[in-house]
Protein backbone atom coordinates (compact mmCIF):
# COMPACT_ATOMS: atom_id res chain seq x y z
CA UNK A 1 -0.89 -3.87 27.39
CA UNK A 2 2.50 -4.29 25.31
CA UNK A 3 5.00 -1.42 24.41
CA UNK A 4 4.22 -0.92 20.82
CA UNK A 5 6.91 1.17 20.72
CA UNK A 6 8.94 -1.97 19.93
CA UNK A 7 7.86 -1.58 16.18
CA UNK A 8 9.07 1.40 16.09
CA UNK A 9 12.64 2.72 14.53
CA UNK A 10 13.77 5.86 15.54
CA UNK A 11 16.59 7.55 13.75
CA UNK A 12 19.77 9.34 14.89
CA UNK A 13 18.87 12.89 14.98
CA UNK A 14 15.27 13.00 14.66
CA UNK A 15 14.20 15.16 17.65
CA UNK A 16 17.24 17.60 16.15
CA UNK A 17 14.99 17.72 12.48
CA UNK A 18 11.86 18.06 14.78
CA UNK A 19 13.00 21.57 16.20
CA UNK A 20 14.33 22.61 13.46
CA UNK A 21 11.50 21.63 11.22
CA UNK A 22 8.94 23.33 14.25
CA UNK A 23 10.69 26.68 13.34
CA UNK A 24 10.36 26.56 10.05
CA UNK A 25 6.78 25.68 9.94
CA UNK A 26 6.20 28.59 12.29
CA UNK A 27 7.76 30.77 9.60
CA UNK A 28 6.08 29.28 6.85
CA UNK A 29 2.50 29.83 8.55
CA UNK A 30 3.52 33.65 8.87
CA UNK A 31 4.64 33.65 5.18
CA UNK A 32 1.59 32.04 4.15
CA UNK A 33 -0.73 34.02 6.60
CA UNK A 34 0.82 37.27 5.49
CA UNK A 35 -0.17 36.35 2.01
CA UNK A 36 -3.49 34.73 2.28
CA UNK A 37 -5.13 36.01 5.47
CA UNK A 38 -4.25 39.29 6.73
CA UNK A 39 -1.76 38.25 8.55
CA UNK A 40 -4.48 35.35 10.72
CA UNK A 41 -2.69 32.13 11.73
CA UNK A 42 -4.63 29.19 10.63
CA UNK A 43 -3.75 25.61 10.03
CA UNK A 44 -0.72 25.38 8.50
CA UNK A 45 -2.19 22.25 6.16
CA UNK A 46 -5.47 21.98 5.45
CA UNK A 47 -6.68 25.21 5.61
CA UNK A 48 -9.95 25.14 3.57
CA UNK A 49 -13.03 23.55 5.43
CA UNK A 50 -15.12 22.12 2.48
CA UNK A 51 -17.40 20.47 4.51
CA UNK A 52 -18.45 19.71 8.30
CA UNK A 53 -21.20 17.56 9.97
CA UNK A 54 -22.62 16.45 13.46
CA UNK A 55 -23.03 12.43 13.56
CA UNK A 56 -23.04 9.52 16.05
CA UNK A 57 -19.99 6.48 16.06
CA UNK A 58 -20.91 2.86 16.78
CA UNK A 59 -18.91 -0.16 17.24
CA UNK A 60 -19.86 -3.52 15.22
CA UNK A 61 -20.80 -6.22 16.89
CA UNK A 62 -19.38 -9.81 17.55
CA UNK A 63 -15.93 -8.38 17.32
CA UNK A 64 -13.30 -10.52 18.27
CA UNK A 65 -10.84 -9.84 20.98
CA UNK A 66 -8.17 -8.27 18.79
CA UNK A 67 -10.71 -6.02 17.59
CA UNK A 68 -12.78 -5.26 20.92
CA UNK A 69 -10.57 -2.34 21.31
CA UNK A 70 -10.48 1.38 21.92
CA UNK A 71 -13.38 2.29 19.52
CA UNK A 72 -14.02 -0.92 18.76
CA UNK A 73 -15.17 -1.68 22.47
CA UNK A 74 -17.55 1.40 21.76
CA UNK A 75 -21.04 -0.51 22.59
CA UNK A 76 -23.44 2.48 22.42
CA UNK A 77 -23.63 4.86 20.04
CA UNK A 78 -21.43 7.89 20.70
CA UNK A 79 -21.28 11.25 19.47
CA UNK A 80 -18.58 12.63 16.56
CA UNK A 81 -17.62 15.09 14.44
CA UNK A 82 -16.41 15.36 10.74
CA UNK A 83 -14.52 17.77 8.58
CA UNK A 84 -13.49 17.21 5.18
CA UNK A 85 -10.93 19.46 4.02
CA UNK A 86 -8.36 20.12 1.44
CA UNK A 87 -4.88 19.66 2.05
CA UNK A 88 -3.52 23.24 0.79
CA UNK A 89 -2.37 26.10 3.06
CA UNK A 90 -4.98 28.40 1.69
CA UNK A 91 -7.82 28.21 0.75
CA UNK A 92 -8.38 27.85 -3.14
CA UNK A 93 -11.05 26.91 -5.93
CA UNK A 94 -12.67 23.55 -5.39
CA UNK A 95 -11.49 22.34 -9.15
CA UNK A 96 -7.50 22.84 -8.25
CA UNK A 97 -6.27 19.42 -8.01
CA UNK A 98 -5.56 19.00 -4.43
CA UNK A 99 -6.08 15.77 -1.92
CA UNK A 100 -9.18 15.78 0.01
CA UNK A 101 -9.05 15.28 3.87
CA UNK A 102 -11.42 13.53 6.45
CA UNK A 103 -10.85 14.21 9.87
CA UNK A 104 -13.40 12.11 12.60
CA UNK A 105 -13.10 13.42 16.40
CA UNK A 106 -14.98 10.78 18.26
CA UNK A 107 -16.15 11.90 21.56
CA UNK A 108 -16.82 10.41 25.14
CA UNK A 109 -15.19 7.14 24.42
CA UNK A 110 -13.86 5.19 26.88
CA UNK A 111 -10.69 4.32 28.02
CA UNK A 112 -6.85 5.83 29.78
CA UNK A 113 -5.91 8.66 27.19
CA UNK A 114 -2.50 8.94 26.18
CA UNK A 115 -0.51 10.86 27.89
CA UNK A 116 -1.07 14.50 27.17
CA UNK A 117 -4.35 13.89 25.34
CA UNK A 118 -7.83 15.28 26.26
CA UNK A 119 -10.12 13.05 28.40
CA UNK A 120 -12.19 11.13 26.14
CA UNK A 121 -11.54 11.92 22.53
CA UNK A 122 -10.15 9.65 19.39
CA UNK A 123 -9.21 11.60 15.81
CA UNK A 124 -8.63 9.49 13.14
CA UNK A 125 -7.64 11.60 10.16
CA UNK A 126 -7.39 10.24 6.76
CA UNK A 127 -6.77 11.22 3.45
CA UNK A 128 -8.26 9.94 -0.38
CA UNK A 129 -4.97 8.28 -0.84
CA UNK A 130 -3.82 4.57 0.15
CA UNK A 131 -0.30 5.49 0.79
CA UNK A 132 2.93 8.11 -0.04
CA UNK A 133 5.14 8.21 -2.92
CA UNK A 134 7.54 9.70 -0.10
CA UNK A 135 9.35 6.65 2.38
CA UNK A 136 9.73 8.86 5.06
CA UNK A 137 8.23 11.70 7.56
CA UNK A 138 11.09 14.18 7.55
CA UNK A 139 10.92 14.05 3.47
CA UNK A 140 7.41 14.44 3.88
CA UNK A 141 7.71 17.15 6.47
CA UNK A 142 10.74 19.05 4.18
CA UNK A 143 8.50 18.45 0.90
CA UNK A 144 5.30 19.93 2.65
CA UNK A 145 7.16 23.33 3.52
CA UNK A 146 7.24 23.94 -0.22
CA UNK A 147 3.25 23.37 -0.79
CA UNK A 148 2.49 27.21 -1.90
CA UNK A 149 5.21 27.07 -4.30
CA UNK A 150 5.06 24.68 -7.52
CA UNK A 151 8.55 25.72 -8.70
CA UNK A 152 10.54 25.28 -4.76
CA UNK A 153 8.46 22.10 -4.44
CA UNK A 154 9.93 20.53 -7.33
CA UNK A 155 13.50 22.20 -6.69
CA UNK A 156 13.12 20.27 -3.23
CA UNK A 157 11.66 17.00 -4.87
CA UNK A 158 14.64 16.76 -7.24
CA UNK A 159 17.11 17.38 -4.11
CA UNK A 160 15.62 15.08 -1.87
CA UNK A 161 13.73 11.77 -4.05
CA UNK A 162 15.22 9.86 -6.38
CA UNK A 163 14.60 9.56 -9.86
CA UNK A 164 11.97 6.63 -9.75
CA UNK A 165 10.49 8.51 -6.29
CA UNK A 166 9.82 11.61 -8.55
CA UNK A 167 7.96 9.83 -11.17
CA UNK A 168 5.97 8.14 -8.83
CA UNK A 169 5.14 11.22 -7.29
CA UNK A 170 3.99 12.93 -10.09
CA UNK A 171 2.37 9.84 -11.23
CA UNK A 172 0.51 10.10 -7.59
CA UNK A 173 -0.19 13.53 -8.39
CA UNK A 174 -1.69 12.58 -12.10
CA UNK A 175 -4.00 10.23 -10.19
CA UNK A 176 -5.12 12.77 -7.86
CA UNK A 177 -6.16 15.33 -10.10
CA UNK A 178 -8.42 12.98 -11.42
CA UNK A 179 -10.47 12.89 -7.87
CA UNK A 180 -10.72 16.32 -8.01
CA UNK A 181 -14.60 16.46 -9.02
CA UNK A 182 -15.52 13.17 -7.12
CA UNK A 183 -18.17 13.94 -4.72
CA UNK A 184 -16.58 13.88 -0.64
CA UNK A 185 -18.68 11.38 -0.35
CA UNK A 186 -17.78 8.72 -2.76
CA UNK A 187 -14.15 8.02 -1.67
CA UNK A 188 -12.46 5.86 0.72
CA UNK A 189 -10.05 7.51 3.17
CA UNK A 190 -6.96 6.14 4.47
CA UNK A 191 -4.76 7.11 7.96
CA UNK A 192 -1.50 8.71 6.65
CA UNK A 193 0.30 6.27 9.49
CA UNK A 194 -0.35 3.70 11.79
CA UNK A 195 -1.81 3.91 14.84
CA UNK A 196 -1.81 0.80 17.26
CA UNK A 197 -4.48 -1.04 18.29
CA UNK A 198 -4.36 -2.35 21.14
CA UNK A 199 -0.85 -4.33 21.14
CA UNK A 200 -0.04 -4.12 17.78
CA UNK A 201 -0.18 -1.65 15.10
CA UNK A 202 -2.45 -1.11 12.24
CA UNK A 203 -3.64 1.16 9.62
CA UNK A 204 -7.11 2.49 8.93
CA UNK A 205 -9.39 3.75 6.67
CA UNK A 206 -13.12 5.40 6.24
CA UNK A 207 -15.23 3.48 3.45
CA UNK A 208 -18.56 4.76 2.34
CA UNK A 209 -21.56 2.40 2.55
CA UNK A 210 -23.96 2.90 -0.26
CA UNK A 211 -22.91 6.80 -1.53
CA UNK A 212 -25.46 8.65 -2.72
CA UNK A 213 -25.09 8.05 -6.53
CA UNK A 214 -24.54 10.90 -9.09
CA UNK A 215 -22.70 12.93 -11.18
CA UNK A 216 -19.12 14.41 -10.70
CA UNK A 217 -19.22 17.87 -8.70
CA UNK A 218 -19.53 21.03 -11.20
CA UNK A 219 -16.19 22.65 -11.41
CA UNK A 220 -16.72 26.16 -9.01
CA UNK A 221 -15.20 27.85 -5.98
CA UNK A 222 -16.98 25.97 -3.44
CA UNK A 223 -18.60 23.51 -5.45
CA UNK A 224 -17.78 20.49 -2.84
CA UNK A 225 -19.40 22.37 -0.31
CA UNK A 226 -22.81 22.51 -1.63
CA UNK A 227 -22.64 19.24 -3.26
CA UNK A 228 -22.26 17.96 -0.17
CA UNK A 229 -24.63 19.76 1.58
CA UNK A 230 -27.26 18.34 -0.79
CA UNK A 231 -26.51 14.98 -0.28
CA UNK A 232 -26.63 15.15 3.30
CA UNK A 233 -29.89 16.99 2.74
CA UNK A 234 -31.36 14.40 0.61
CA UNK A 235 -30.61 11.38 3.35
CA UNK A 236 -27.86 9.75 5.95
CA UNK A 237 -24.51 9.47 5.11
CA UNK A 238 -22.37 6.62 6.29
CA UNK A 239 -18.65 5.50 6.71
CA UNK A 240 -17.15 2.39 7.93
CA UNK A 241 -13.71 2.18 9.90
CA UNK A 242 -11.91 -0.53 8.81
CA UNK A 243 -8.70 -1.27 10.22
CA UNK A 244 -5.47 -3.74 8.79
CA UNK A 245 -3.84 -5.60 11.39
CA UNK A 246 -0.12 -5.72 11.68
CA UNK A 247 1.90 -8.90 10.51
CA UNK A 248 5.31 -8.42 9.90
CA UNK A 249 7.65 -5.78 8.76
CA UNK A 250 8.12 -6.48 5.55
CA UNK A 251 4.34 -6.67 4.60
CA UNK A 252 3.29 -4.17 7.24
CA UNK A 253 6.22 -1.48 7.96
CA UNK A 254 5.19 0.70 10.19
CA UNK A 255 7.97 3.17 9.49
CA UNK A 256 8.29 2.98 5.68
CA UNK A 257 5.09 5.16 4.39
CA UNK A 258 5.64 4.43 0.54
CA UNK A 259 5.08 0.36 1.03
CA UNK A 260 0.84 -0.20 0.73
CA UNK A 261 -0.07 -2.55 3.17
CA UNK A 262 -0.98 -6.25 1.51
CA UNK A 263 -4.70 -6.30 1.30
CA UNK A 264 -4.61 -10.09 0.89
CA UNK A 265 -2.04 -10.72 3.99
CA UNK A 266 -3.70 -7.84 6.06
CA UNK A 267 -7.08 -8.07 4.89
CA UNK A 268 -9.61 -4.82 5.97
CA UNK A 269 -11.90 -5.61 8.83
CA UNK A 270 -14.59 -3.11 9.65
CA UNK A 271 -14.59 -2.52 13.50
CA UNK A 272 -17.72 0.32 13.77
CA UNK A 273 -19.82 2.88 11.86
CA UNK A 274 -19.63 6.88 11.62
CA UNK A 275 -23.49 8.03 10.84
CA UNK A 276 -24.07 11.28 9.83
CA UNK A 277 -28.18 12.13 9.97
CA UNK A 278 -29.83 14.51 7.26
CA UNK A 279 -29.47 18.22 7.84
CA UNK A 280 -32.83 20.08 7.68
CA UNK A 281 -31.49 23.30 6.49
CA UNK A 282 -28.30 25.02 4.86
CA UNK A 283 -28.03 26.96 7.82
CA UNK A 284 -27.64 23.82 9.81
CA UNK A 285 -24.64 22.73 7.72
CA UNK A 286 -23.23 25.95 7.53
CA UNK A 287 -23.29 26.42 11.59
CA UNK A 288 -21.29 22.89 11.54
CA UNK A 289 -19.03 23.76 9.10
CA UNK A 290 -18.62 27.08 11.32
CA UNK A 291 -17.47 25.39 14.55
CA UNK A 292 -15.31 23.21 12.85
CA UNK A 293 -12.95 25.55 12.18
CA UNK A 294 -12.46 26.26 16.00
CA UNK A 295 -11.52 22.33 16.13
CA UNK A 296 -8.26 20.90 16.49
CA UNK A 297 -8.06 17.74 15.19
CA UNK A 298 -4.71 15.53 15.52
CA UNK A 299 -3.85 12.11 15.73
CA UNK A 300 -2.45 12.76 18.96
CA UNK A 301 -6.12 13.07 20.31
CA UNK A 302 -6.21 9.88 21.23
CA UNK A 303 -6.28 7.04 23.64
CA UNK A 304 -3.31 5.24 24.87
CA UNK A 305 -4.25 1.70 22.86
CA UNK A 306 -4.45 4.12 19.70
CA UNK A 307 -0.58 5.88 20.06
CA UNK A 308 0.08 6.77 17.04
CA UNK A 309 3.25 5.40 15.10
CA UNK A 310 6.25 6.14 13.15
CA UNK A 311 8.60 8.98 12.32
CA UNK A 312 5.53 10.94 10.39
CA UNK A 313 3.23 10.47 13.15
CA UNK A 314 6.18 11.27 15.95
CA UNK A 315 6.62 14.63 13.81
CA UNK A 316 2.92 15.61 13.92
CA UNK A 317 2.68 15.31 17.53
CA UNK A 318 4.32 18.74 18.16
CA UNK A 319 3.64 20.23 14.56
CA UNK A 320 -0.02 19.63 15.01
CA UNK A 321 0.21 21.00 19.00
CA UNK A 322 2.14 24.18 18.08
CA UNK A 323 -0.38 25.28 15.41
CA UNK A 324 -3.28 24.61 17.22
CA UNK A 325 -1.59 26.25 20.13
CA UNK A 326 -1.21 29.45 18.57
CA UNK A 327 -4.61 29.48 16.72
CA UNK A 328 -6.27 28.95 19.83
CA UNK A 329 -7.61 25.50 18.82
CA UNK A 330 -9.31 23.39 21.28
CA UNK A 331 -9.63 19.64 20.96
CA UNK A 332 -13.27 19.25 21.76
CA UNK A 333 -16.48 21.34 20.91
């Protein structure tokens, strides 16, 4: 297999803004545990668990060879599990504006893990949004240190984006707020960053086959949590992982996070199916939803033809290890 580190561009002075940026985050999980939680570490980003399930993860079939690999050489059904989330550090009222998570941890899959990663597991975590308003993952990382505070997150905004990266953002923001009520499972969701697949990189995303239909979610505390109970109550639920191929870096950067991958030069292909079979009873979903929260998920679960890629990816790797680390996370049920 190729080094797809050759697509990636790493800056002078990024493992400097890594241990810097590790310290602060430790601090800001104290600040916002001290506040929120009696003084409990718990994620430091998507705290709130709105929603959890048990399912199975299949490969298509007839791939071809590009696509036959990792979880797309998955031939038998294996097992997974999901939690949706949202992306504050506390947990809050369902109706806040706030992006929605979806985190997948698909288990006994096949292949070398990457180095460091636990035998047999691939997260893919993904977000209701196609791409950032923000070019880069230490802006991202500075900007996300100011999440419990409106006022020092637009201070920090102004300091570091310019004047057209503002707008966008609150434009982004506009747009988001107007998901806010949209049932978990009507969305698409979208890797933050690529990932490689096999010998080149690519991004991914989650898309919903046939959602249940209905109305938007009644505005309450934890609104998206029963909602989404009942649907899985009522029948299946299922998501296919599509994935965009890599062409060249000025259609598909891998380090530049505000540019939206091309859909027309890097069309989506769907390479398998999550499942997630009816619950018989709200205890069920609640017991999920419960052991989800001793989870850690993080693209750096992975295996070695998945590495993930880029300066945001290369500054989760040890921001996603330290908090799980100290919440006493563990990577598999």
């Amino acid at each position: 297999m190729a080094d797809v580190s050759r697509f990636e561009r790493v800056g002078p002075g990024e493992d400097d803004f890594v241990s810097t940026y590790l310290d602060a985050l430790e601090d800001y999980q104290k600040e916002v545990a001290a506040h929120h939680t009696d003084g409990r570490l718990c994620r430091g980003f998507h705290k709130k668990t709105l929603a959890a399930a048990y399912g199975t993860f299949h490969a298509a079939q007839d791939l071809p060879s590009e696509l036959r690999v990792g979880v797309g050489a998955v031939s038998e059904s294996v097992p997974a599990v999901v939690r949706f989330s949202s992306g504050q550090s506390f947990a809050q009222p369902d109706f806040i504006p706030d992006i929605r998570g979806l985190a997948v941890k698909i288990l006994d899959v096949k292949g070398q893990p990457l180095d460091g990663a636990p035998d047999g597991v691939q997260d893919l975590l993904a977000v209701n949004a196609n791409n950032h308003s923000i070019r880069d993952g230490e802006t991202f990382a500075r900007l996300s240190l100011t999440a419990t505070s409106p006022i020092k997150a637009a201070a920090t905004a102004s300091s570091l984006l310019s004047l057209s990266e503002q707008m966008r953002l609150a434009w982004e923001f506009s747009r988001l707020a107007g998901r806010t009520l949209l049932p978990l499972s009507r969305p698409s969701y979208f890797g933050a960053g690529p990932i490689a697949f096999g010998d080149i990189p690519a991004k991914f995303r989650w898309v919903p086959e046939n959602p249940p239909p209905g109305r938007l979610v009644w505005p309450g505390h934890d609104s998206q949590r029963r909602r989404f109970c009942q649907d899985l109550m009522k029948g299946p639920l299922t998501f296919d992982l599509a994935v965009q191929l890599y062409v060249d870096e000025a259609v598909t950067p891998v380090e530049d996070l505000s540019v939206k991958w091309d859909e027309q030069l890097a069309p989506p292909r769907t390479v398998g199916t999550l499942h997630l079979p009816p619950v018989q009873t709200h205890s069920e979903f609640e017991s999920a939803c419960e052991q989800a929260e001793d989870l850690a998920f993080s693209p750096w679960n992975c295996l070695a033809v998945h590495k993930p890629l880029g300066n945001l990816q290369r500054i989760r790797r040890l921001a996603y290890a330290q908090s799980a680390a100290r919440r006493g996370a563990r990577p598999r049920p």
